[in-house]
Protein backbone atom coordinates (compact mmCIF):
# COMPACT_ATOMS: atom_id res chain seq x y z
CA UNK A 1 -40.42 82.95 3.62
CA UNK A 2 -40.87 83.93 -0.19
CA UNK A 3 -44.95 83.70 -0.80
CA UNK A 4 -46.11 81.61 -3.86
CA UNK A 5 -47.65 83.84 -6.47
CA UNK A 6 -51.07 83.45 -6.18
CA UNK A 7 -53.52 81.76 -9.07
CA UNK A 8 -55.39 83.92 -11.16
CA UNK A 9 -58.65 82.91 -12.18
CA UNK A 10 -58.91 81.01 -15.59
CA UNK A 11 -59.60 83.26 -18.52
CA UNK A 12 -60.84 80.45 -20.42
CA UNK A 13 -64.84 79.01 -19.54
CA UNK A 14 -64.84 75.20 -19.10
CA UNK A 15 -65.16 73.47 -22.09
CA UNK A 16 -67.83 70.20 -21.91
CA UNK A 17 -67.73 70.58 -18.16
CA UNK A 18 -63.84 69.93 -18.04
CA UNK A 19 -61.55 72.89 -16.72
CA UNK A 20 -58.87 74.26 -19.41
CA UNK A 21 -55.19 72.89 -18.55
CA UNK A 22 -53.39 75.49 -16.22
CA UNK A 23 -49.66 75.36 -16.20
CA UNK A 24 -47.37 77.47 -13.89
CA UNK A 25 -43.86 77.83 -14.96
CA UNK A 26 -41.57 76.94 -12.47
CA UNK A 27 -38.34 78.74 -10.81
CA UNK A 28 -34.73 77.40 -11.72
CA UNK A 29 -35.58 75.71 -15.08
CA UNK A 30 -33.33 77.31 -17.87
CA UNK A 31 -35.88 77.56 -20.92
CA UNK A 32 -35.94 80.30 -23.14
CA UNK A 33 -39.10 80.70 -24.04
CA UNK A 34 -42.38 79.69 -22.79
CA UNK A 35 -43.11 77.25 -26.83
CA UNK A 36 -39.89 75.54 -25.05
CA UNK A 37 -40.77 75.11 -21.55
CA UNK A 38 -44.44 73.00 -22.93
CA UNK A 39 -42.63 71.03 -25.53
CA UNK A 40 -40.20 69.65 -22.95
CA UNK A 41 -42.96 69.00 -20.61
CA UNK A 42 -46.23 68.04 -22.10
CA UNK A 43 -46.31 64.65 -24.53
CA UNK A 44 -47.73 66.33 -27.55
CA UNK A 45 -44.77 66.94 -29.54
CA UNK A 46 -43.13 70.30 -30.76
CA UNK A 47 -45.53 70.28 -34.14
CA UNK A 48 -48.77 70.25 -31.85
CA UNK A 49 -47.66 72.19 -29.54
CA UNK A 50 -46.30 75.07 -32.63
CA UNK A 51 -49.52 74.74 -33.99
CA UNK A 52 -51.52 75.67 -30.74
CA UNK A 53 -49.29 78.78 -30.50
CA UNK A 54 -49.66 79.73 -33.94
CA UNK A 55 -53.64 79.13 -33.30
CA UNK A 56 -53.34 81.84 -30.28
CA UNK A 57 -54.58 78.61 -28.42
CA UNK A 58 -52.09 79.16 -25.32
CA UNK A 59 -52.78 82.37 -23.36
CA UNK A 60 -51.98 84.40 -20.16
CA UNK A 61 -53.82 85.77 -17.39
CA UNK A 62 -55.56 88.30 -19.36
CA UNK A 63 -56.87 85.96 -22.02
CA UNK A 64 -53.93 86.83 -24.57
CA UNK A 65 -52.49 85.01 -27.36
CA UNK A 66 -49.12 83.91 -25.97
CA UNK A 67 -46.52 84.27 -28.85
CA UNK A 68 -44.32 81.51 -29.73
CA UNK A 69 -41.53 83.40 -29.18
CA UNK A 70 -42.34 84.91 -25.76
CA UNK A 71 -39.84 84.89 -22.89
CA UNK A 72 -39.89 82.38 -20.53
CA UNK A 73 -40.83 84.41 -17.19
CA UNK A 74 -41.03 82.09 -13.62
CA UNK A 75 -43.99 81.92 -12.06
CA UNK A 76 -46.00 82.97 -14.74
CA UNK A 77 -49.33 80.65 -15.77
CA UNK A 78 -50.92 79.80 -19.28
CA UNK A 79 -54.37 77.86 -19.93
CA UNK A 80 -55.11 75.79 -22.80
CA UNK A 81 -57.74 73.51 -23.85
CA UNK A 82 -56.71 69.92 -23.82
CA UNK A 83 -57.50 67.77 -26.82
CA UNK A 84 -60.50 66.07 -25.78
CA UNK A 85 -60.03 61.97 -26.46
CA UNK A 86 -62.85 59.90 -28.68
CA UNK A 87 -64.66 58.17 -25.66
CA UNK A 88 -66.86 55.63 -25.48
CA UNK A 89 -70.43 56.96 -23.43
CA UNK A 90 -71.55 54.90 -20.11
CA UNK A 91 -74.81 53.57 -20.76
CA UNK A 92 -75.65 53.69 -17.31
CA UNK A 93 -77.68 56.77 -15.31
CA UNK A 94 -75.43 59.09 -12.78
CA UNK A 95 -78.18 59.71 -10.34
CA UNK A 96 -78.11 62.66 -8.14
CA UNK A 97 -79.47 61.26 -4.13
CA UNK A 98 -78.74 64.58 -2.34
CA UNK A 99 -78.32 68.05 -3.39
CA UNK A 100 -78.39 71.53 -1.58
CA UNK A 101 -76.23 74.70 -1.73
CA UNK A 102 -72.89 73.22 -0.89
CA UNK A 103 -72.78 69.44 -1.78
CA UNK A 104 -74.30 67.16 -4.34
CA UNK A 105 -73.79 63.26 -3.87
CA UNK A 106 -73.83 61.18 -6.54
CA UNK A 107 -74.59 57.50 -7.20
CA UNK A 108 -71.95 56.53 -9.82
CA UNK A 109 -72.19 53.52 -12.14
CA UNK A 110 -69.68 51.18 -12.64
CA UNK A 111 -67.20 51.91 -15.30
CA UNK A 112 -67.51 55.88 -15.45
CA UNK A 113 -64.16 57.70 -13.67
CA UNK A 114 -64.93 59.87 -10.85
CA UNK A 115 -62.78 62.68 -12.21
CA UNK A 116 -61.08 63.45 -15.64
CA UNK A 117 -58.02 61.28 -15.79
CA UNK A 118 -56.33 59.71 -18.66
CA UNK A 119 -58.28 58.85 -21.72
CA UNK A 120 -61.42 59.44 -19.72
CA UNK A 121 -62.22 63.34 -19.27
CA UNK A 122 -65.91 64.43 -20.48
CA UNK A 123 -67.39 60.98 -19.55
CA UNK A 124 -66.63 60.95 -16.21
CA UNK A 125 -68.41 62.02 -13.42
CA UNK A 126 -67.38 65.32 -12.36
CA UNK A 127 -67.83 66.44 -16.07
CA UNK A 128 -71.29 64.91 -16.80
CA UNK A 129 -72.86 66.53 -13.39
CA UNK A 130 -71.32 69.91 -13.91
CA UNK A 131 -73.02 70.12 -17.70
CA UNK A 132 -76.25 68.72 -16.49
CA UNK A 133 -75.96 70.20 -12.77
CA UNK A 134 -75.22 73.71 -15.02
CA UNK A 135 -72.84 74.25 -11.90
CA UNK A 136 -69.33 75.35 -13.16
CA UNK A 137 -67.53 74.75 -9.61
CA UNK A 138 -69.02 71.73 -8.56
CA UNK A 139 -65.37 69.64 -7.51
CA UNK A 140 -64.81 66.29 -6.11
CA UNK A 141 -64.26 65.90 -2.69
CA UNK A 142 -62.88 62.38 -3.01
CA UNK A 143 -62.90 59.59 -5.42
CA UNK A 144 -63.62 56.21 -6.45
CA UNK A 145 -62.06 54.13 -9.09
CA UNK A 146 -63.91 54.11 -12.39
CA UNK A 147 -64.82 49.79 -12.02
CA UNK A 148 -66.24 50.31 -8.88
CA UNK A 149 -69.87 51.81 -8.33
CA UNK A 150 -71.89 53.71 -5.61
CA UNK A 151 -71.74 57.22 -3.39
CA UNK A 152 -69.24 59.71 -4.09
CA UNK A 153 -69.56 63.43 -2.82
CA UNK A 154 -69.06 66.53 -4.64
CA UNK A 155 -68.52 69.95 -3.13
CA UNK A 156 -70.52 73.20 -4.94
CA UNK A 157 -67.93 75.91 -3.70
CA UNK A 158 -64.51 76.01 -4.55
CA UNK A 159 -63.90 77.89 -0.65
CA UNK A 160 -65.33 75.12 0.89
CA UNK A 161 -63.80 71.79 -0.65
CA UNK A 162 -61.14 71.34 1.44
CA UNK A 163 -63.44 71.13 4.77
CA UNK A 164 -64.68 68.42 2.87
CA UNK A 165 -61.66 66.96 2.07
CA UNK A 166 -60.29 67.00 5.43
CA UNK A 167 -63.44 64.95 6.59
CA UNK A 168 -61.55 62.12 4.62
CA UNK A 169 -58.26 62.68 5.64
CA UNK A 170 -59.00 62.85 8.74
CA UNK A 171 -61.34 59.75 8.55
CA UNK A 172 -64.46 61.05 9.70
CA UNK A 173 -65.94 59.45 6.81
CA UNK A 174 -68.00 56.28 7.70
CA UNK A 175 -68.30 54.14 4.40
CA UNK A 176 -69.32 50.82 4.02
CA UNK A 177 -68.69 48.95 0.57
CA UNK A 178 -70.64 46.03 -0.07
CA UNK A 179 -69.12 42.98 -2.78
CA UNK A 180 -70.17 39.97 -4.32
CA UNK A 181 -67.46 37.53 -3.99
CA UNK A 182 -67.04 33.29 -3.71
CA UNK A 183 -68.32 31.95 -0.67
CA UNK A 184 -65.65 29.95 1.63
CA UNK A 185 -67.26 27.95 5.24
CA UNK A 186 -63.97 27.52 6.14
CA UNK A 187 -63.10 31.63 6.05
CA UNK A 188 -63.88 33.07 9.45
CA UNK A 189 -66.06 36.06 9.67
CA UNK A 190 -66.64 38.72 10.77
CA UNK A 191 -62.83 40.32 10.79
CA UNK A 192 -60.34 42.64 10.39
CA UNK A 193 -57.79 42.93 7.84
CA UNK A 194 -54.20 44.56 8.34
CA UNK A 195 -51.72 44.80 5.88
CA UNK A 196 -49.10 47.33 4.31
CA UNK A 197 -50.35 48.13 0.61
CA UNK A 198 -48.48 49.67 -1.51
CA UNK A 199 -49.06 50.85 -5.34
CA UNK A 200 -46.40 51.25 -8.02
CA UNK A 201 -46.47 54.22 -10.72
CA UNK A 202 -47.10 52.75 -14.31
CA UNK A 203 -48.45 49.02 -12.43
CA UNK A 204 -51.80 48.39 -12.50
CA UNK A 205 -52.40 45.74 -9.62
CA UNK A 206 -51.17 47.41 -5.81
CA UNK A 207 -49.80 44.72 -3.35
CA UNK A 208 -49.00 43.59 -0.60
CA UNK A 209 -45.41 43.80 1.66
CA UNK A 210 -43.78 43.68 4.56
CA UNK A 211 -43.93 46.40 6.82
CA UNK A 212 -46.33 48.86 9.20
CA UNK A 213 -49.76 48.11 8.37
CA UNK A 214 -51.31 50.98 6.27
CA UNK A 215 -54.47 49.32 5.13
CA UNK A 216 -57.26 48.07 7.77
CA UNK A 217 -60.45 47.06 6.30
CA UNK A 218 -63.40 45.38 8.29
CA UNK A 219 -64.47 42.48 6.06
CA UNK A 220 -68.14 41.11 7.43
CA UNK A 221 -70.25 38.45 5.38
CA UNK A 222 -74.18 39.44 5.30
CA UNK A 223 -75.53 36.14 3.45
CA UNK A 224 -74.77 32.93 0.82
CA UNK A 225 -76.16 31.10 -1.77
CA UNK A 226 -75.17 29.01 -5.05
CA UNK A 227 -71.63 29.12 -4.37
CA UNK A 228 -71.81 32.82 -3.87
CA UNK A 229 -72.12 35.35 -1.17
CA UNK A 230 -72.56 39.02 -0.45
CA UNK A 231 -70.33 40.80 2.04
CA UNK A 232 -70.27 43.93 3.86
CA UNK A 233 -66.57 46.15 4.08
CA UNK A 234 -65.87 48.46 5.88
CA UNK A 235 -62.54 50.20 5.15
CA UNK A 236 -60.94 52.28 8.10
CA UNK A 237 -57.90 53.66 5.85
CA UNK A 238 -58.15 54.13 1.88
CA UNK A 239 -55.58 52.86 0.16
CA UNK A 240 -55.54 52.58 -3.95
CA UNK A 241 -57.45 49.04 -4.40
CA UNK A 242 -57.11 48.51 -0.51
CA UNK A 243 -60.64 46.22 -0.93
CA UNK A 244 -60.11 44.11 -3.54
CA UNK A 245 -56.40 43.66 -2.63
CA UNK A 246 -58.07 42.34 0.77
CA UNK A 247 -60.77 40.22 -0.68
CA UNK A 248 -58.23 38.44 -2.98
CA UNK A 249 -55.91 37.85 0.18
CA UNK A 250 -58.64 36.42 2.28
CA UNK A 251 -59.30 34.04 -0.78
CA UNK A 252 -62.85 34.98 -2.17
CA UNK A 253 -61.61 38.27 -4.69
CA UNK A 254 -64.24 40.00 -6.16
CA UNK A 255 -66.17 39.20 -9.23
CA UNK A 256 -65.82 41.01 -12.29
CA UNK A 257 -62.07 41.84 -10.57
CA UNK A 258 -59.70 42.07 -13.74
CA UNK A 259 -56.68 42.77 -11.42
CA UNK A 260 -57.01 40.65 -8.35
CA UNK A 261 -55.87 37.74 -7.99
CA UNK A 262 -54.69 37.87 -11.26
CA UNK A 263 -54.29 40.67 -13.89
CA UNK A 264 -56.21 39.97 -16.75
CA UNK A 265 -56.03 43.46 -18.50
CA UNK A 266 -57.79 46.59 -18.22
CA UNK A 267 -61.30 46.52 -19.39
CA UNK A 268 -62.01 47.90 -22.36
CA UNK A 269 -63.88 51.03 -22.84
CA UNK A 270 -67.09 49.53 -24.72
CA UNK A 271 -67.46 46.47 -22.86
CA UNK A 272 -69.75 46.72 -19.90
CA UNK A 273 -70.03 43.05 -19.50
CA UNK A 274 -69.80 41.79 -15.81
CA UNK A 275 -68.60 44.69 -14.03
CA UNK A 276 -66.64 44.50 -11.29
CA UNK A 277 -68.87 43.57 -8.07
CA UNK A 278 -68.28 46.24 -5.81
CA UNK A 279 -70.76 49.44 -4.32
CA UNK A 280 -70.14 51.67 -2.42
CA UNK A 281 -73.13 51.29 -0.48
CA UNK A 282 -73.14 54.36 2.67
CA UNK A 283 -71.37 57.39 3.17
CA UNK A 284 -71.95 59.14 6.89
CA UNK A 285 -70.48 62.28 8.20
CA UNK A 286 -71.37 65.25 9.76
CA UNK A 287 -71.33 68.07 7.34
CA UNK A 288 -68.18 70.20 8.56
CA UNK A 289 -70.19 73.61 7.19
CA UNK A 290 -73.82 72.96 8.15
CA UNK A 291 -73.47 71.34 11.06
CA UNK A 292 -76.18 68.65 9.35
CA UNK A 293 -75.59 64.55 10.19
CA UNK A 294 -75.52 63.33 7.16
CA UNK A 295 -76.29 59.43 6.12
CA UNK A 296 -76.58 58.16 2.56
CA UNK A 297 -77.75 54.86 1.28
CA UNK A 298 -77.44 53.45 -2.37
CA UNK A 299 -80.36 52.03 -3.79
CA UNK A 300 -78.11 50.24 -6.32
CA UNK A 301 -78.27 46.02 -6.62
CA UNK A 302 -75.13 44.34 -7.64
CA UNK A 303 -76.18 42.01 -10.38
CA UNK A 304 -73.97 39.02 -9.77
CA UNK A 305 -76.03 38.54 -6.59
CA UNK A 306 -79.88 40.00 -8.25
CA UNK A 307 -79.20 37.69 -11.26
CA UNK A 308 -75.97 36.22 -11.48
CA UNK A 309 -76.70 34.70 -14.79
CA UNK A 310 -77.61 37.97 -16.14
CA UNK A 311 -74.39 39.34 -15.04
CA UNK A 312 -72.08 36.48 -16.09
CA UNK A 313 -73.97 36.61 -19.54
């Protein structure tokens, strides 16, 4: 078996707390040069991408300039720094609730990305605790999406995130979510959802088919008032949306949801108003490297159930 050649270390320092863009070029593709190779893969367009050359903005392994006109070798790797978007700053506090040599978790507000994705990359999570953290390697070991709020954990060493990773794969995570949603006497509870989820590249809302159940959330209500209760969910499998797809099934979607029932459009960045209703409220695991039990709690409220007319303000 022919062994992959192995990644050398960046030779460019992160940049805001976001990692310079690595790219590897590949066996079998019939490029010329390397100027050739990015403008047929990256969306920039040939001018940007002549003008980062020309800069000596695209280098090797050693830190080098990488000419324009240099020879398109397999397997070798260039870095470059990524033109940062204009974003719009979350107004809301990413508070640190555990820290110690080889994990940090984090309490993330609603409507800041867990990693850099997209047209969100310095205001996101990862990025924010790794310039005020001052720790360079700090990686996600999971994620959640940017509308929803509450405990996500972060790994300090690079060696050690995939021990950390596997916890989730291997679901020896317990989480429990907690929503704000309609209240229905008729719906049944407490119970278990099953269904087969599945989420299309370039569509925003997943759904739901026919077919082997791959989603399995534990849907429990905890109390009601005004219309309006707040439920406890505990998902057993982690499928993109897998909770609010279930919510909206069972009849009582989330509030602030701009996908579920119905798609509404992606919120804009800038608007904060009524966020979507959903925390992720515990995280429990026993720490694969220490040995430690670990439980978190977040302290967070959800505001449709605090204040509800302060949310839907």
């Amino acid at each position: 078996m022919r062994r992959r050649t192995p990644i050398p270390p960046s030779p460019l320092p992160q940049r805001d707390g976001v990692d310079p863009v690595r790219v590897r070029l590949p066996a079998g593709d019939a490029y010329a040069t390397v100027r050739d190779h990015l403008v047929a893969r990256l969306a920039a367009g040939a001018g940007v991408i002549d003008e980062m050359f020309d800069a000596g903005r695209i280098v090797d392994a050693d830190g080098r300039p990488v000419a324009r006109a240099a020879a398109y070798v397999p397997g070798m790797f260039v870095w470059f720094y990524r033109e940062l978007p204009d974003e719009e700053r979350v107004p809301f506090a990413l508070d640190v609730v555990y820290r110690d040599e080889h994990v940090v978790v984090a309490d993330k507000p609603h409507f800041l990305a867990t990693t850099p994705r997209g047209s969100h990359v310095a205001e996101t999570a990862l990025a924010r605790l790794r310039r005020e953290l001052g720790v360079p390697t700090l990686g996600a070991a999971h994620r959640l999406d940017r509308l929803t709020a509450g405990l996500v954990l972060f790994t300090v060493r690079p060696e050690e995130r995939g021990a950390y990773q596997t916890l989730f794969r291997d679901k020896r995570v317990a989480k429990e979510y907690e929503a704000v949603a309609p209240y229905d006497p008729a719906l049944l509870l407490p119970r278990t959802v099953s269904s087969r989820i599945v989420k299309e590249r370039g569509v925003m809302a997943a759904r739901e088919v026919e077919g082997e159940p791959n989603a399995v959330s534990r849907v429990e209500l905890l109390e009601h008032r005004n219309g309006r209760a707040r439920y406890r969910l505990m998902p057993s499998t982690g499928q993109t949306h897998q909770l609010r797809v279930h919510m909206s099934a069972l009849g009582v979607p989330i509030l602030g949801d701009p996908l579920y029932p119905v798609v509404t459009g992606p919120v804009a960045d800038g608007d904060f108003r009524r966020p979507l209703q959903l925390l992720a409220r515990v995280l429990e695991f026993a720490d694969p490297v220490t040995g430690l039990d670990h439980r978190f709690v977040s302290p967070r409220v959800l505001r449709a159930w605090s204040s509800y007319e302060d949310w839907a303000g």
